[in-house]
Protein backbone atom coordinates (compact mmCIF):
# COMPACT_ATOMS: atom_id res chain seq x y z
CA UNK A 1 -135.64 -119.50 175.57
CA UNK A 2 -133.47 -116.54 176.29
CA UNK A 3 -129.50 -117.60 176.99
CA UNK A 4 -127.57 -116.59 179.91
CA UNK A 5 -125.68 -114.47 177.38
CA UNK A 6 -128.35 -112.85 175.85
CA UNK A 7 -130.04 -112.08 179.23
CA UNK A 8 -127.48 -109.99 180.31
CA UNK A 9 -127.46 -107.44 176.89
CA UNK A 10 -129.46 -104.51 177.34
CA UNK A 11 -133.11 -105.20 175.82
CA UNK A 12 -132.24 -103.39 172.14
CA UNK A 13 -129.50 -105.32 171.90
CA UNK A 14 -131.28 -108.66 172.73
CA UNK A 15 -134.07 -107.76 169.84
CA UNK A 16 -130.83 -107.74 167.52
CA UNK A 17 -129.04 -111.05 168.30
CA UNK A 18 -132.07 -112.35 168.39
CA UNK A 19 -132.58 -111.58 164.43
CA UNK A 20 -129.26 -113.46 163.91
CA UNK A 21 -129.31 -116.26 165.81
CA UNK A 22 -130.57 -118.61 163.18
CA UNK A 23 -128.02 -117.17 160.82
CA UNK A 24 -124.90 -117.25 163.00
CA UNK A 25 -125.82 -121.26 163.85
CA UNK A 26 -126.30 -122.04 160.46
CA UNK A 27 -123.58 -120.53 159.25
CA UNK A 28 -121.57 -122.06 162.49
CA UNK A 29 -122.25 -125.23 161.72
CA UNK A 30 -121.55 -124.50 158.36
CA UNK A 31 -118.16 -124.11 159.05
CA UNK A 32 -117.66 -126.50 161.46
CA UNK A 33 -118.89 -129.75 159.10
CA UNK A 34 -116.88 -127.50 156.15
CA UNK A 35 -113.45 -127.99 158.78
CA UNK A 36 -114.25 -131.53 159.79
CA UNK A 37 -114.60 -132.72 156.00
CA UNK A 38 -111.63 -130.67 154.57
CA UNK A 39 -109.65 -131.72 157.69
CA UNK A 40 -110.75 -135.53 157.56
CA UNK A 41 -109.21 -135.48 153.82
CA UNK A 42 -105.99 -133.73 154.65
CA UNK A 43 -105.84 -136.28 157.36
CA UNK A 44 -106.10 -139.20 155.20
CA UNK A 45 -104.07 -138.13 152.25
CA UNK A 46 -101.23 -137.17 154.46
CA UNK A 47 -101.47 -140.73 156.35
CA UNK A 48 -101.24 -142.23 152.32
CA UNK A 49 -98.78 -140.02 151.01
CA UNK A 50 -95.72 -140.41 153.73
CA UNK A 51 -96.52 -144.00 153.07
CA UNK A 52 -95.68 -143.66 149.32
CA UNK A 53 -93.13 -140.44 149.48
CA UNK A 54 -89.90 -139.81 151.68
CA UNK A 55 -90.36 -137.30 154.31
CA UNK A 56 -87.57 -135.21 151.95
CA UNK A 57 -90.71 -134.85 149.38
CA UNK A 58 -92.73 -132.86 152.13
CA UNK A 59 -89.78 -130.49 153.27
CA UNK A 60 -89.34 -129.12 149.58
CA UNK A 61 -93.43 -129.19 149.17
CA UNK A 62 -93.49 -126.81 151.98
CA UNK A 63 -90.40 -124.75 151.04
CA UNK A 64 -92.09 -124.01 148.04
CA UNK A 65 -95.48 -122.87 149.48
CA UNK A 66 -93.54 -121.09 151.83
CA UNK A 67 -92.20 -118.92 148.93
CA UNK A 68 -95.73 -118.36 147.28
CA UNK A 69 -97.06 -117.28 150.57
CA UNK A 70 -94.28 -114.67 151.14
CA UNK A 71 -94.90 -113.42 147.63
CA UNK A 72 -98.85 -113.34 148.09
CA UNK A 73 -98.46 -111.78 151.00
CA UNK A 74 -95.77 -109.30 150.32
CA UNK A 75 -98.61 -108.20 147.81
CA UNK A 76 -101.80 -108.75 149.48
CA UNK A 77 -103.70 -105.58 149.15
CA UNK A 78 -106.79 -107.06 151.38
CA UNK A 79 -109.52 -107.52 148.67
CA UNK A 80 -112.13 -109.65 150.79
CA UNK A 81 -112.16 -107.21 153.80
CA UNK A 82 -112.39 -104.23 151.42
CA UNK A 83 -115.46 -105.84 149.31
CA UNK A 84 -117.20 -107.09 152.38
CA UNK A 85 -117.71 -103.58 154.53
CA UNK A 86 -117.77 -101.82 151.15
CA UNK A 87 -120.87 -99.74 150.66
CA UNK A 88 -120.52 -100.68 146.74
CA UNK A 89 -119.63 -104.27 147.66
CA UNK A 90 -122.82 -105.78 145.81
CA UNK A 91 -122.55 -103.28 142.13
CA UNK A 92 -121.09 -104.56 138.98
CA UNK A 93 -118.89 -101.53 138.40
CA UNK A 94 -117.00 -101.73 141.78
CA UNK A 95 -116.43 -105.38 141.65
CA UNK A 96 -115.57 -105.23 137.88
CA UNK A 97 -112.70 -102.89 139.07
CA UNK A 98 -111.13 -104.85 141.98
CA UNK A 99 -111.27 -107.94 139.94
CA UNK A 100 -109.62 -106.46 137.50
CA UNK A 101 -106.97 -105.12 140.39
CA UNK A 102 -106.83 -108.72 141.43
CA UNK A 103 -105.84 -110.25 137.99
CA UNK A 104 -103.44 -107.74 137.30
CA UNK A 105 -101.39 -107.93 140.42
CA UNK A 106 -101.84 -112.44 139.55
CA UNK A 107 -100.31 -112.33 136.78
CA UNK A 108 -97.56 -110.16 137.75
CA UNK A 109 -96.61 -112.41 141.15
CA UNK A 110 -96.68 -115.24 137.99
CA UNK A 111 -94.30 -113.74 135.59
CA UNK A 112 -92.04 -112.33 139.03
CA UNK A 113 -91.31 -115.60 140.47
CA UNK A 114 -90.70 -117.77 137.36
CA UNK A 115 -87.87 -115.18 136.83
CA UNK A 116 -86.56 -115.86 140.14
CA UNK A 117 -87.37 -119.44 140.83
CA UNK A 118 -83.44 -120.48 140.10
CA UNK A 119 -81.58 -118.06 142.15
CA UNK A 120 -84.63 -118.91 144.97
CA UNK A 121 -83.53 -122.57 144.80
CA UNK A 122 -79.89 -121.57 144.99
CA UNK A 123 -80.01 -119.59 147.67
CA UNK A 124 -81.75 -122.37 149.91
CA UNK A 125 -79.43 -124.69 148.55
CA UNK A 126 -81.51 -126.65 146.94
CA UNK A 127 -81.31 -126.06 142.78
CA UNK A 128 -82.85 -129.06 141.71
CA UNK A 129 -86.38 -127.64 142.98
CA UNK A 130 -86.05 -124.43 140.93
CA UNK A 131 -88.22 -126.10 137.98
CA UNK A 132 -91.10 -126.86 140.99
CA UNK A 133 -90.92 -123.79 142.17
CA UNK A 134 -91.45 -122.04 137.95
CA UNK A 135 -94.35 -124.38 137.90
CA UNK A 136 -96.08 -123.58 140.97
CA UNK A 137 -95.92 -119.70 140.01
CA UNK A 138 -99.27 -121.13 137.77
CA UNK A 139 -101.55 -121.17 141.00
CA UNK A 140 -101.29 -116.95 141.48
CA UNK A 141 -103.00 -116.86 137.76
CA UNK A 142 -104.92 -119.54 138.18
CA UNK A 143 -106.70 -118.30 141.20
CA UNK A 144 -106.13 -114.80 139.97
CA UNK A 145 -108.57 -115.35 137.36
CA UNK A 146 -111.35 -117.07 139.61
CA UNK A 147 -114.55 -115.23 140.22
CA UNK A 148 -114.93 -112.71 143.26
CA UNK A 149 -117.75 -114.80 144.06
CA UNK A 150 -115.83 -116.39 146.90
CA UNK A 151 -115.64 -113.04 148.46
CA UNK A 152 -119.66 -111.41 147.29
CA UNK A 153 -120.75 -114.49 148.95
CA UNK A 154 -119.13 -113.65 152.38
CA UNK A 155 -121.19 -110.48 152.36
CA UNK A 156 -124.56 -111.80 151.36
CA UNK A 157 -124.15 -114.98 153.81
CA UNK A 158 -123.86 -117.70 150.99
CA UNK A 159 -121.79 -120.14 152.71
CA UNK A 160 -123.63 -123.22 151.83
CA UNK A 161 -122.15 -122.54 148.38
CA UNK A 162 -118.71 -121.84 149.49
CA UNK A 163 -118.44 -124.87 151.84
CA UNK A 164 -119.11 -127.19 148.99
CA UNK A 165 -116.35 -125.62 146.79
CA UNK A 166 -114.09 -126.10 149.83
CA UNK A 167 -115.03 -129.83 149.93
CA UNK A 168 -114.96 -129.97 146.44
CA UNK A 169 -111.65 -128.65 146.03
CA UNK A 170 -110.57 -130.32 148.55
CA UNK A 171 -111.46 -133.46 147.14
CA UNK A 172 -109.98 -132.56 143.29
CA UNK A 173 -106.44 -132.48 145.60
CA UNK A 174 -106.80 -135.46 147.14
CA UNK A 175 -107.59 -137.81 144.52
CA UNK A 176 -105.13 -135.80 142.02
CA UNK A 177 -102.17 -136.08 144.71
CA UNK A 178 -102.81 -139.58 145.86
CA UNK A 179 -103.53 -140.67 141.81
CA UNK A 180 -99.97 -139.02 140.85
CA UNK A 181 -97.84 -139.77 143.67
CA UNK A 182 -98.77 -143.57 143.52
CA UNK A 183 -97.43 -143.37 139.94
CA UNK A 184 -93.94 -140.74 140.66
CA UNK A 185 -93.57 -141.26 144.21
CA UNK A 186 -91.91 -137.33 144.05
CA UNK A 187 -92.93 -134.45 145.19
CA UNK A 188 -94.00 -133.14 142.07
CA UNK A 189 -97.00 -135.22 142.56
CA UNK A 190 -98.14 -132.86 145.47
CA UNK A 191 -97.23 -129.53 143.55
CA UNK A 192 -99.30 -130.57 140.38
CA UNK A 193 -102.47 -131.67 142.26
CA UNK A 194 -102.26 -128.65 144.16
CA UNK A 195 -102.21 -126.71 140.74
CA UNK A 196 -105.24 -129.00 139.57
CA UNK A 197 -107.07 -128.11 142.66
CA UNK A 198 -106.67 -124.37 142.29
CA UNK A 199 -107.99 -125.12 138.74
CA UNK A 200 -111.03 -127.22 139.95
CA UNK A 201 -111.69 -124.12 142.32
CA UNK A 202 -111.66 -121.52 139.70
CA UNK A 203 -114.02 -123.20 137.05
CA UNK A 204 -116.34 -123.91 140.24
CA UNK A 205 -116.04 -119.98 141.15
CA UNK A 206 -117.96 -119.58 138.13
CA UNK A 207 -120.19 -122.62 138.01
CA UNK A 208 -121.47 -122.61 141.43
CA UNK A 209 -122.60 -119.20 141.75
CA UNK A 210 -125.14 -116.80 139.52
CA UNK A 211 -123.80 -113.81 137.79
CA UNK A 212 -120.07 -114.26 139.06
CA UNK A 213 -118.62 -113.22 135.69
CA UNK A 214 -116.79 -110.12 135.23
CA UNK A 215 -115.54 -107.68 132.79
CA UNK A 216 -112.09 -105.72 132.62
CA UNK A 217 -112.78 -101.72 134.34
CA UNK A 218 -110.67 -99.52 136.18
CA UNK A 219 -112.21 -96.39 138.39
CA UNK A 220 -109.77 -94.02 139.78
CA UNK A 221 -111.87 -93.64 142.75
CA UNK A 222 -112.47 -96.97 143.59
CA UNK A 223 -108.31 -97.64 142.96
CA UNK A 224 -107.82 -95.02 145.40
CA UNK A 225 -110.12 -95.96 148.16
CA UNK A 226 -108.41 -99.37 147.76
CA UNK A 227 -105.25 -98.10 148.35
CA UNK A 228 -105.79 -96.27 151.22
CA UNK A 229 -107.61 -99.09 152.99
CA UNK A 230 -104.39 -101.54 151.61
CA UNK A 231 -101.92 -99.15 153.33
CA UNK A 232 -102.49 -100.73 156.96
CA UNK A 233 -103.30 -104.29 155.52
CA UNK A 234 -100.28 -104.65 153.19
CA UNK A 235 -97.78 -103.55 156.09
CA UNK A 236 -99.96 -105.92 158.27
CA UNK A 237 -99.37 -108.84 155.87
CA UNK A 238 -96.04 -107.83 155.42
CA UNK A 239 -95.38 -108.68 159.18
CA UNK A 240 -97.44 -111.69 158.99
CA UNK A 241 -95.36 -113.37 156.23
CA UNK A 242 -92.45 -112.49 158.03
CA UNK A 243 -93.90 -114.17 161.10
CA UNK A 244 -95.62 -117.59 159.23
CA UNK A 245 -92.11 -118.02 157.35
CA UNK A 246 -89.33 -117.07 158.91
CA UNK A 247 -89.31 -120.48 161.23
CA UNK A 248 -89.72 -121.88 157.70
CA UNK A 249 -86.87 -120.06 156.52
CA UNK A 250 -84.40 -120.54 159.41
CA UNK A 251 -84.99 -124.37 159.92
CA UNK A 252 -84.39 -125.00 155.88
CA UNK A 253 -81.18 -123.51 156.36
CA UNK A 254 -80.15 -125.47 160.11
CA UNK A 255 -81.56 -128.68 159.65
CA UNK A 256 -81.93 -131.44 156.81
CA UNK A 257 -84.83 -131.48 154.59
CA UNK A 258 -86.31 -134.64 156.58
CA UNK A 259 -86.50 -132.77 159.25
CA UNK A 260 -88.08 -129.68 157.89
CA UNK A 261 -90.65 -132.14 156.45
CA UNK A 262 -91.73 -133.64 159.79
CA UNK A 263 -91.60 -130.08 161.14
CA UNK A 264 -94.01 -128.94 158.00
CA UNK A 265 -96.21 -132.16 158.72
CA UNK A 266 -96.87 -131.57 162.35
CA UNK A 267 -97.53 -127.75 161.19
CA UNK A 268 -100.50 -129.11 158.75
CA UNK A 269 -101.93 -130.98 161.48
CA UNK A 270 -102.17 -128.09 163.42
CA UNK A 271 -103.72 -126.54 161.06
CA UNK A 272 -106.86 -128.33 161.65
CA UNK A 273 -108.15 -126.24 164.26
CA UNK A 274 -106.69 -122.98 162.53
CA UNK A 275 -108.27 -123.61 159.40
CA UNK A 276 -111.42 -123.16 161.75
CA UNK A 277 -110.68 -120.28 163.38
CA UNK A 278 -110.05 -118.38 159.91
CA UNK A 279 -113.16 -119.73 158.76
CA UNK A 280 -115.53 -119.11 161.39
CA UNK A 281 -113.45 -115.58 162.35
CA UNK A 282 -113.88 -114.25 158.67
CA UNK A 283 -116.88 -116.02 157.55
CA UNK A 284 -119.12 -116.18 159.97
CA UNK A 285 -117.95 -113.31 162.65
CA UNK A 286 -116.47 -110.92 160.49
CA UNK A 287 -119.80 -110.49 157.90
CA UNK A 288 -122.09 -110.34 161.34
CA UNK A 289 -119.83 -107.32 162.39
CA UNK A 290 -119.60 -105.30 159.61
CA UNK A 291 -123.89 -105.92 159.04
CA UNK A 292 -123.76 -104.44 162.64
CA UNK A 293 -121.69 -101.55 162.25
CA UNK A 294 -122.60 -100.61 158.68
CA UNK A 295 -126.87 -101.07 160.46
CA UNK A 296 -126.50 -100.83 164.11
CA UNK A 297 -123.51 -99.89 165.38
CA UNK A 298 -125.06 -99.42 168.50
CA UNK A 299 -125.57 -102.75 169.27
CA UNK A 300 -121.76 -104.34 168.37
CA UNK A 301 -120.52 -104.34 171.58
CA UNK A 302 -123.30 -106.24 172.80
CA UNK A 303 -123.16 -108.60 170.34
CA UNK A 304 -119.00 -109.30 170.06
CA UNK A 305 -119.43 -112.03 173.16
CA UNK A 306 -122.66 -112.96 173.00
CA UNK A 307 -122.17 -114.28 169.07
CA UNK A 308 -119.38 -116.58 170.41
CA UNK A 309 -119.56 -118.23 173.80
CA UNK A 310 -120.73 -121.01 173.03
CA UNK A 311 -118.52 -122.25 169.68
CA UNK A 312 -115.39 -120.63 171.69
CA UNK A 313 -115.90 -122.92 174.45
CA UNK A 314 -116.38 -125.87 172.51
CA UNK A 315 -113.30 -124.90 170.77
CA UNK A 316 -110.70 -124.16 173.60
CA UNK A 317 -111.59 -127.93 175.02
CA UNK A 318 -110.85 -129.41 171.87
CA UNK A 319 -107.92 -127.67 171.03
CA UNK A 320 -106.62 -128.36 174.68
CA UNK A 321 -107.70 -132.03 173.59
CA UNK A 322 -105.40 -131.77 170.52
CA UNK A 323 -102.48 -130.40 172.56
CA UNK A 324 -102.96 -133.56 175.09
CA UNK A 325 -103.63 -136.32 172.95
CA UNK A 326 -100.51 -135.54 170.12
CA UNK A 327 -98.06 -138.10 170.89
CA UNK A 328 -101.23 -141.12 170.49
CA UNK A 329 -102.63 -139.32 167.56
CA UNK A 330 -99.16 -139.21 165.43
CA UNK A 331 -98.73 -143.16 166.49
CA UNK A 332 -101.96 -143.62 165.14
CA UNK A 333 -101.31 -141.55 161.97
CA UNK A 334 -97.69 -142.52 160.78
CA UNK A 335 -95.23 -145.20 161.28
CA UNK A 336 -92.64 -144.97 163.64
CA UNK A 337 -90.12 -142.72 160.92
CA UNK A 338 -92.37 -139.93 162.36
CA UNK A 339 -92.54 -139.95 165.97
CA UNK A 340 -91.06 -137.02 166.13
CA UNK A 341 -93.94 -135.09 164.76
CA UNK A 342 -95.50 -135.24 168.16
CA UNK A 343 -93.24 -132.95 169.84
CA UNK A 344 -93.81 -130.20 167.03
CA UNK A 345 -97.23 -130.95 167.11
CA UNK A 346 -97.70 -130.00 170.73
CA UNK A 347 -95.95 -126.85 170.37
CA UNK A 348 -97.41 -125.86 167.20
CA UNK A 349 -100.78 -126.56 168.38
CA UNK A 350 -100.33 -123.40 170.99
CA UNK A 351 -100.40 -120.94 168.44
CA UNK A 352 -104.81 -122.01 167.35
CA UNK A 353 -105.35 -122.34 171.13
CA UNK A 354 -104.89 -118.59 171.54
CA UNK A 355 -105.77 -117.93 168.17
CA UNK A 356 -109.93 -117.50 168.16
CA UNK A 357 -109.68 -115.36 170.74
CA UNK A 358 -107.16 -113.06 169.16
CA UNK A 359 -108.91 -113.27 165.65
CA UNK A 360 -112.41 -112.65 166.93
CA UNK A 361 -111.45 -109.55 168.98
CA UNK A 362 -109.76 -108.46 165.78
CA UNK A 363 -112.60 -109.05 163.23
CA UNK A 364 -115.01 -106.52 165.45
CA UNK A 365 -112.00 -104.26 165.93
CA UNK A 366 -111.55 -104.30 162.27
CA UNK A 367 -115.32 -104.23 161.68
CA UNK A 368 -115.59 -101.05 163.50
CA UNK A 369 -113.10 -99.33 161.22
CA UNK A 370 -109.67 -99.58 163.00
CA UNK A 371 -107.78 -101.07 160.59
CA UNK A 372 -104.55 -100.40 162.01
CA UNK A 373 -105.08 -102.27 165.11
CA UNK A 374 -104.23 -105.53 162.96
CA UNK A 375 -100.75 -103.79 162.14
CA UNK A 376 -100.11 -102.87 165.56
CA UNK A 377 -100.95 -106.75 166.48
CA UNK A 378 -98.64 -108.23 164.28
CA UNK A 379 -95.77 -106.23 165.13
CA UNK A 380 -96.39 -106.93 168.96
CA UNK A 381 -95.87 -110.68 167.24
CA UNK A 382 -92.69 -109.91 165.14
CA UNK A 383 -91.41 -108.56 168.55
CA UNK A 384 -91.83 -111.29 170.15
CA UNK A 385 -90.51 -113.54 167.57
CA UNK A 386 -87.52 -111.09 167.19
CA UNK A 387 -86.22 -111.29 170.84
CA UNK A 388 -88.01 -114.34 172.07
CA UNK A 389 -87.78 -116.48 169.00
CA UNK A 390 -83.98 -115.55 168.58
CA UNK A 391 -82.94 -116.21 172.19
CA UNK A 392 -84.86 -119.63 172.08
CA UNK A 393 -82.81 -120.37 168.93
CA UNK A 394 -79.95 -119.86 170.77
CA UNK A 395 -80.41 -121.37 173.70
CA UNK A 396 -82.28 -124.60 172.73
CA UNK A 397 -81.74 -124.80 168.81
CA UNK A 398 -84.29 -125.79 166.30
CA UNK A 399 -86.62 -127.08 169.13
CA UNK A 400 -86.34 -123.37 171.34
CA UNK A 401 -87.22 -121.66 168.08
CA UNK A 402 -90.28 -124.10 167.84
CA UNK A 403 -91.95 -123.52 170.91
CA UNK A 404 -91.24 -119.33 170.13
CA UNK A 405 -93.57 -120.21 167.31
CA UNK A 406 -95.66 -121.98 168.88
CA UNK A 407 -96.34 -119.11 171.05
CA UNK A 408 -96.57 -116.45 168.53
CA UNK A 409 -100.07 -115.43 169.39
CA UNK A 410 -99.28 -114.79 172.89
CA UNK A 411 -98.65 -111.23 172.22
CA UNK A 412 -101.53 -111.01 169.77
CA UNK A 413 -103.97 -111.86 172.52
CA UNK A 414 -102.28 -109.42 174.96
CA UNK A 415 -102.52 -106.38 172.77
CA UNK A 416 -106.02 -107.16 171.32
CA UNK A 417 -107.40 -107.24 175.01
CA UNK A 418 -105.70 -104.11 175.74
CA UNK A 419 -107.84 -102.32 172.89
CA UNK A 420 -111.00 -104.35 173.64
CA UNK A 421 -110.59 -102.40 177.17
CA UNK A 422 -109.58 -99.40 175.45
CA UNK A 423 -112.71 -99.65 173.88
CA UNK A 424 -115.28 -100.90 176.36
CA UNK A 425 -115.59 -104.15 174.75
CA UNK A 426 -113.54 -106.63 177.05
CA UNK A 427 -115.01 -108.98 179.03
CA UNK A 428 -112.19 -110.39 180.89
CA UNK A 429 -114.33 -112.99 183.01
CA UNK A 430 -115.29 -114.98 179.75
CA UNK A 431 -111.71 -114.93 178.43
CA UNK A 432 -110.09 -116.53 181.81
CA UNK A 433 -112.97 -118.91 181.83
CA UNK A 434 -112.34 -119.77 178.16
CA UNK A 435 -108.29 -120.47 178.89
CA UNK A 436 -109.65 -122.67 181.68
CA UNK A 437 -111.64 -125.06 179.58
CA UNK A 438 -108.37 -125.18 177.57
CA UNK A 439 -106.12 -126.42 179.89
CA UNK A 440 -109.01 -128.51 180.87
CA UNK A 441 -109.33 -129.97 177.68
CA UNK A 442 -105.10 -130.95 177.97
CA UNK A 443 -105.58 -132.56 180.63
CA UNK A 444 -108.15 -134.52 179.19
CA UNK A 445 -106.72 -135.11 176.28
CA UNK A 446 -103.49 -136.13 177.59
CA UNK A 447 -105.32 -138.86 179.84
CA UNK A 448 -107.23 -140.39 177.34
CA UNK A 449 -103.79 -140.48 174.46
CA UNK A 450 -102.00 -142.11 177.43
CA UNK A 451 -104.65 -144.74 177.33
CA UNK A 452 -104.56 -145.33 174.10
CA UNK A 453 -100.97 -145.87 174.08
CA UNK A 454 -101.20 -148.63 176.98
CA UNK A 455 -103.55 -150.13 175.57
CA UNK A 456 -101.95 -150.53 172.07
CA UNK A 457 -98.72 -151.46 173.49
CA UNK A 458 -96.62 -147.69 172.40
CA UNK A 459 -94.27 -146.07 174.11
């Protein structure tokens, strides 16, 4: 049976979704049970843990991830988009060399912030965590020295095997940070399983995957070529850690670490629908664009919609849903020590309603060779959280600076339509149609929490 989407593609086009089909639903729902079984375990273990920790421990937990990520990302030279549309992304040689790339620049972000983990911790005003934050350098070697098998197996469609190191990881972290923090009740519970995890995931980067070892090499050429593909992703990332952390950054220094740790739990909660929109963006979109342009780059504009209708629509109602049903869902979740999370939630949960859209029209930009456009994105977003963000602050406080956040993608989605157009590949119809079944989906979901709460008795 030929869908309404695929009727209206030209009849070459048609032939190639039609070759893909099966793959992109597989590796949809893939995804989708990979999200709903990592998610379902954050979920729990964060119910358990602010039952055995104070909401201090998950402040300085996410101060120090926030420092990892800015280092990572200050560094990130974009190794999985450069193996997966590389012609040599499947010979020994070339991924001999980027591993080796890889491990070098790991061990280096190690050694760098143990060196500066006590004036870190000083300058937040917080020196007791400086020994956390030395410890936690461990994950950049740890996963530094995992296989590239969790990128090879983007590019030749393995995702069964990836999903179960996901759940399996995710599962090492649970039971290691539930285990430890019943015994400490600190927050070093949480940074030790998350080193354990990172562990687990390495050793299974090997064990789950044939002929995922590699050897120490180094190629000029292959260096080079990295480099020059880096130069538009490292500035990119640059911008993007400045963007993820600097609400991080400002609330540790304007408001008390309880605070920051509600603010950091309603953020992980709203991660539930982002961690989908990465995954089913670079997994499952990304690999189908690149095939197309590095095969038929004829037929990518055709397929850019058609690929995604259906999961983007089921998506914008139940992120709407999310946004609508916050307050009921944190009552459900925590005790009453938390209420505030639903407020953050709400606006938090903004940024992954606008977020597929943006991240899908930049995988096929991307795909397609123009690189830069995901520079040019992000610094439509630092804009924005430069003017916008700062006025909020001022105006409102910690809660104006919030909903900035919350917005960030705003101006993502705004600039990536502009080059879809530029480029003959908007289709403005579906997108206003896809916002609609979002607010929809509030709606809904802000009917059905305020049921919930009459019927329970909340306020």
């Amino acid at each position: 049976m030929v869908t309404p989407a695929a009727a209206a593609l030209p009849h070459r086009a048609r032939a190639g979704l039609s070759g893909v089909r099966a793959l992109l639903l597989r590796d949809t729902n893939l995804v989708i049970a990979t999200v709903i079984a990592t998610n379902l375990l954050r979920m729990v273990s964060s119910v358990v843990l602010t039952r055995l920790l104070m909401p201090e421990a998950f402040g300085i937990v996410g101060l120090i991830g926030s420092i990892s990520f800015i280092l990572s990302m200050l560094s990130d030279l974009g190794f999985q988009a450069f193996i997966v549309r590389h012609r040599d992304g499947d010979q020994a040689r070339f991924l001999d060399v980027i591993w080796t790339i890889r491990l070098v620049r790991a061990i280096a972000l190690t050694i760098l912030l143990v060196a500066l983990a006590r004036p870190i911790a000083a300058g937040f005003g917080n020196p007791g965590v400086a020994g956390a934050i030395a410890v936690s350098a461990l994950q950049f070697a740890i996963e530094g020295a995992s296989s590239l098998s969790l990128v090879t197996a983007l590019r030749e469609r393995q995702l069964a095997r990836l999903s179960l190191l996901d759940i399996l990881g995710a599962l090492v972290q649970f039971g290691a940070s539930i285990a430890l923090a019943s015994v400490w009740r600190s927050y070093w519970s949480i940074v030790l399983a998350i080193l354990i995890a990172s562990l687990a995931r390495t050793l299974l980067s090997y064990a789950l995957f044939p002929r995922s070892t590699r050897r120490i090499g180094f190629d000029r050429g292959y260096a080079t070529e990295l480099w020059r593909f880096a130069r538009y992703v490292t500035g990119s990332s640059i911008i993007t850690m400045l963007l993820v952390q600097s609400d991080k950054v400002v609330l540790a220094r304007v408001v008390p670490l309880d605070v920051l740790g509600r603010y950091m739990l309603a953020g992980n909660l709203a991660l539930a629908p982002m961690a989908f929109t990465v995954a089913y963006a670079s997994r499952v979109l990304y690999p189908l664009y690149a095939r197309t342009w590095r095969e038929r780059p004829e037929v990518l504009r055709d397929l850019s919609y058609a690929a995604r209708m259906r999961v983007s629509a089921a998506y914008m109602v139940g992120v709407g849903g999310l946004i609508g049903f916050a307050p009921a869902l944190v009552a459900i979740l925590y005790d009453p020590r938390y209420a505030e999370v639903a407020t953050y939630l709400r606006l938090l949960a903004l940024t992954p309603f606008l977020a597929l859209a943006s991240h899908a029209a930049n995988e096929v930009l991307t795909a397609s060779g123009r690189v830069h456009v995901t520079m040019h994105a992000n610094v439509a977003k630092l804009l924005w959280l430069a003017v916008a963000g700062t006025a909020a602050l001022l105006a409102a406080g910690p809660i104006g600076l919030i909903a900035a956040v919350g917005l960030l993608e705003l101006p993502t989605t705004l600039y990536n339509w502009v080059q879809l157009h530029r480029f003959g590949l908007l289709r403005l119809g579906r997108e206003v149609a896809l916002l609609a079944l979002g607010v929809a989906g509030i709606a809904a979901g802000s009917v059905a929490g305020q049921g919930v709460q009459a019927i329970a008795g909340w306020r």
